[in-house]
C-alpha atoms as a PDB file:
ATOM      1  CA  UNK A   1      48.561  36.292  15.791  1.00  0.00           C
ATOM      2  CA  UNK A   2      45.444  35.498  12.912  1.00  0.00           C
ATOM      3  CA  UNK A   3      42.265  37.021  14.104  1.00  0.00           C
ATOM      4  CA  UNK A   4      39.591  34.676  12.942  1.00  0.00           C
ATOM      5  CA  UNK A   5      36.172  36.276  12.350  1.00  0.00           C
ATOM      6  CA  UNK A   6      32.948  34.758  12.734  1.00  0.00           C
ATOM      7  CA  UNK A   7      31.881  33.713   8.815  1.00  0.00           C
ATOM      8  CA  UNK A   8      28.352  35.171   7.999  1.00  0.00           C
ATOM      9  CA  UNK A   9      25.382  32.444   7.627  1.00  0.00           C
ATOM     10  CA  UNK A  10      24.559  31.483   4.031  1.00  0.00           C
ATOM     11  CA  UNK A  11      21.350  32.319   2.438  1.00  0.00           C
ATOM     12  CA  UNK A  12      18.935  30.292   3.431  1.00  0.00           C
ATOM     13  CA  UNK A  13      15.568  29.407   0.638  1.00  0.00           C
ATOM     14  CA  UNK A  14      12.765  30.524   2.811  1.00  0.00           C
ATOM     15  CA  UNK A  15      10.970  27.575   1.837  1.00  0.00           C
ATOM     16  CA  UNK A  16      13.085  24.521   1.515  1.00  0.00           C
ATOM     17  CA  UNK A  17      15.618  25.663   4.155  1.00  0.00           C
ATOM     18  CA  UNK A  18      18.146  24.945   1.651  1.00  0.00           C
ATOM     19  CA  UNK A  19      21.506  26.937   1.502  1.00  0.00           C
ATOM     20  CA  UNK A  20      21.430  29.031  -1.822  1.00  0.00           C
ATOM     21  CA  UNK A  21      24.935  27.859  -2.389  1.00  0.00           C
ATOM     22  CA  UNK A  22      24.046  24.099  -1.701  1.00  0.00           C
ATOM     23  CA  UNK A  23      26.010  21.795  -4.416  1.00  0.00           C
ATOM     24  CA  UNK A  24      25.430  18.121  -4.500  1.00  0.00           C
ATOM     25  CA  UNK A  25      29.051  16.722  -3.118  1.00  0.00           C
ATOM     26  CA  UNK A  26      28.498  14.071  -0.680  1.00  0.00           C
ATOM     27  CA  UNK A  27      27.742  10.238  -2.535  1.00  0.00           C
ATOM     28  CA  UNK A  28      24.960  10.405  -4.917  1.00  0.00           C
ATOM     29  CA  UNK A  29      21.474   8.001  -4.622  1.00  0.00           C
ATOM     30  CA  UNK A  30      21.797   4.837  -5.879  1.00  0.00           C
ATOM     31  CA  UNK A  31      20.113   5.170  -9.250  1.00  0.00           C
ATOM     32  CA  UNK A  32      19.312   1.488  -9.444  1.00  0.00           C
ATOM     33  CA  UNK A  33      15.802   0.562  -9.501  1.00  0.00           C
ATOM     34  CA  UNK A  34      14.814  -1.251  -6.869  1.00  0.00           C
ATOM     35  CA  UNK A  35      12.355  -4.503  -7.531  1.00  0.00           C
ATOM     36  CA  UNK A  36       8.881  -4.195  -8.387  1.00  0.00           C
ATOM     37  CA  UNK A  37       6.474  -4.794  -5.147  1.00  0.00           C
ATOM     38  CA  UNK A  38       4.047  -8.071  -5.137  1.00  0.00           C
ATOM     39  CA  UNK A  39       1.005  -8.046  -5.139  1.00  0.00           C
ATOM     40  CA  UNK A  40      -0.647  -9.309  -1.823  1.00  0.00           C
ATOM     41  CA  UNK A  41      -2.582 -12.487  -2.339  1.00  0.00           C
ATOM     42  CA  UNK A  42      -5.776 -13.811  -0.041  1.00  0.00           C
ATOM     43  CA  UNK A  43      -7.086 -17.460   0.468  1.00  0.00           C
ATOM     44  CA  UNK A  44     -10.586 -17.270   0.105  1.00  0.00           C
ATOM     45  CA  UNK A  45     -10.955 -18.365   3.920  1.00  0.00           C
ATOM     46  CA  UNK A  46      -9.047 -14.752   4.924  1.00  0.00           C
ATOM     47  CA  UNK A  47     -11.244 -12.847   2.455  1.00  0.00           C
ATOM     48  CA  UNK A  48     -14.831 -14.331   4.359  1.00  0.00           C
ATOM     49  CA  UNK A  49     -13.446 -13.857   7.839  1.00  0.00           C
ATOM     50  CA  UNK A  50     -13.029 -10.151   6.643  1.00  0.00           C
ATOM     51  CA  UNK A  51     -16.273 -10.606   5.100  1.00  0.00           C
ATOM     52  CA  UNK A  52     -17.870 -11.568   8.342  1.00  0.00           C
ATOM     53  CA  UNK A  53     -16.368  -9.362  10.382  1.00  0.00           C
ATOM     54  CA  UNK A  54     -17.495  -6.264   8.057  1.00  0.00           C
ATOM     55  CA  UNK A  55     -20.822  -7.633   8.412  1.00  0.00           C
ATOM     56  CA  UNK A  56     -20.731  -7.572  11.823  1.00  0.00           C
ATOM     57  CA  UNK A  57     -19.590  -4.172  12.131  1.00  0.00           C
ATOM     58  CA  UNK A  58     -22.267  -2.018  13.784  1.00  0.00           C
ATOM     59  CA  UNK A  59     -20.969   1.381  14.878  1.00  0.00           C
ATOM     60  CA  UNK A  60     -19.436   3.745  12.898  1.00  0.00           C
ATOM     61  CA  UNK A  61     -15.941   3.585  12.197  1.00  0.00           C
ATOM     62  CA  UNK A  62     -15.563   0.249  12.312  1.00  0.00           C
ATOM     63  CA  UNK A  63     -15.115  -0.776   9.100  1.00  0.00           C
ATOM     64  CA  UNK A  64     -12.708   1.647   8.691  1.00  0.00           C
ATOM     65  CA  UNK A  65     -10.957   0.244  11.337  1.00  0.00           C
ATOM     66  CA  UNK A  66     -11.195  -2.940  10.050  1.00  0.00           C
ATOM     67  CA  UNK A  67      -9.510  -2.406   6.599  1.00  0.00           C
ATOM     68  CA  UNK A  68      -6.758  -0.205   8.676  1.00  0.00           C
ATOM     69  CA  UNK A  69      -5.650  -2.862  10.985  1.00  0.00           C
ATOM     70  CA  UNK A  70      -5.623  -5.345   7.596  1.00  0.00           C
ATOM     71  CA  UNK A  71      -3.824  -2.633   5.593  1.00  0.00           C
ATOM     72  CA  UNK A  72      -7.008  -2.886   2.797  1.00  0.00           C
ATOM     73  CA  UNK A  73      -8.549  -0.576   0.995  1.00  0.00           C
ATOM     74  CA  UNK A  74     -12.532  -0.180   0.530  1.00  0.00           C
ATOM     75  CA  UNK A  75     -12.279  -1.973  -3.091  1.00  0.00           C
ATOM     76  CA  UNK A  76     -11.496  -5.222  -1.666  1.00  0.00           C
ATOM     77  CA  UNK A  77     -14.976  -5.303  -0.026  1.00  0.00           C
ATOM     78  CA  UNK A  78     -16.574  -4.250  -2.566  1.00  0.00           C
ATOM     79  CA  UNK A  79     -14.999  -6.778  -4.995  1.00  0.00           C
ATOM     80  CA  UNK A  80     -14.984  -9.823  -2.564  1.00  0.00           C
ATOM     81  CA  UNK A  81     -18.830  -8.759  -1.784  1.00  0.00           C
ATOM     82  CA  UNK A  82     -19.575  -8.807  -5.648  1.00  0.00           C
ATOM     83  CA  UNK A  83     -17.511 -12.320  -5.221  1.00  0.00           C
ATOM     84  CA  UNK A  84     -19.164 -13.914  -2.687  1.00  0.00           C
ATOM     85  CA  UNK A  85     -22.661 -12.819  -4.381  1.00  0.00           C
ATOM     86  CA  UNK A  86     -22.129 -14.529  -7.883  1.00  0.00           C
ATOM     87  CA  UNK A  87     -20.308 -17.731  -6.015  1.00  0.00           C
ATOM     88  CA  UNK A  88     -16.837 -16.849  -7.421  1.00  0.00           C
ATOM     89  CA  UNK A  89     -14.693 -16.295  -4.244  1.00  0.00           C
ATOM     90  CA  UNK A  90     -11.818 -17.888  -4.505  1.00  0.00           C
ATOM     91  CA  UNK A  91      -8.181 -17.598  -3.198  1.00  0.00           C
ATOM     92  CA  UNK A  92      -5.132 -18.680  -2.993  1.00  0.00           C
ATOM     93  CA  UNK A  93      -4.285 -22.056  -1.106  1.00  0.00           C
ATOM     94  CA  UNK A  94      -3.030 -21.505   2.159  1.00  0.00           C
ATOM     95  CA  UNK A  95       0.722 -21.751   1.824  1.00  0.00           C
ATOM     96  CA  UNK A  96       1.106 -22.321  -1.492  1.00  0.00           C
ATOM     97  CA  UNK A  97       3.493 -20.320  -3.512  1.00  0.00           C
ATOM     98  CA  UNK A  98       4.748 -20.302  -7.104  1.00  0.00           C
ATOM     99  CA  UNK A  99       2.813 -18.779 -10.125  1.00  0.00           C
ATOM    100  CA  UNK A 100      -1.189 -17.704  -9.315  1.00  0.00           C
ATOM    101  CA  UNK A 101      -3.630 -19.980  -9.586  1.00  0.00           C
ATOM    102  CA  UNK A 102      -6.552 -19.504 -12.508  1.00  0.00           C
ATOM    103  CA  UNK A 103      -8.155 -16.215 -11.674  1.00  0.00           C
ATOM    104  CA  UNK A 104     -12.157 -16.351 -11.608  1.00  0.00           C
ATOM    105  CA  UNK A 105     -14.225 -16.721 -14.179  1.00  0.00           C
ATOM    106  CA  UNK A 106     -16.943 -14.158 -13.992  1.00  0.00           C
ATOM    107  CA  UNK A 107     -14.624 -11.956 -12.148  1.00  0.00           C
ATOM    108  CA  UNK A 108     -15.218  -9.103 -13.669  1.00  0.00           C
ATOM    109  CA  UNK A 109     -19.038  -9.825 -13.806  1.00  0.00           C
ATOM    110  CA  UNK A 110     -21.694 -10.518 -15.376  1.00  0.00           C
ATOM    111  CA  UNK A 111     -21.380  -9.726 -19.190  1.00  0.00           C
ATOM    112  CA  UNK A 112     -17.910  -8.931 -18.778  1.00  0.00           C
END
């Protein structure tokens, strides 16, 4: 009759809770790069009703909130401000697709 005995418990890294004797064995990552993201793209009517709604924002927070729920950062405002200042706010056409439209002119702004 075989007596089996409890096996001890591997060292354990204190910090990555890692076995010290941990060896890659199972199926490797696939090392194929996956496809560059796109870029999101706004019609110009999307970009004023975010405008307008900034505007309107009274309390604190809720611009914040705003470019949360519409997954934005603070940049866009500030661009599409800068935009809608010098007359250049433009977007995409709703529904269109295919290569971008002509970006801007004056973009960049003034003496640019």
């Amino acid at each position: 009759m075989a007596i089996s005995l409890p096996r001890p418990r591997p060292q354990v890294h204190p910090e990555t809770a890692v076995s010290a004797d941990w060896q890659v064995d199972g199926p490797r990552p696939d090392p194929e790069v996956p496809e560059k993201a796109k870029r999101r793209q706004f019609t110009a009517e999307h970009k004023l009703r975010i405008l307008e709604e900034a505007d309107r924002a009274t309390e604190p927070g809720q611009i914040g909130a705003l470019l949360r729920r519409e997954g934005l950062h603070s940049s866009h405002l500030v661009d599409w401000h800068r935009q809608r200042e010098w007359g250049t706010l433009i977007g995409r056409p709703a529904g269109s697709s295919g290569s971008p439209g002509p970006r801007c002119a004056g973009a960049g702004g003034p003496g640019r």
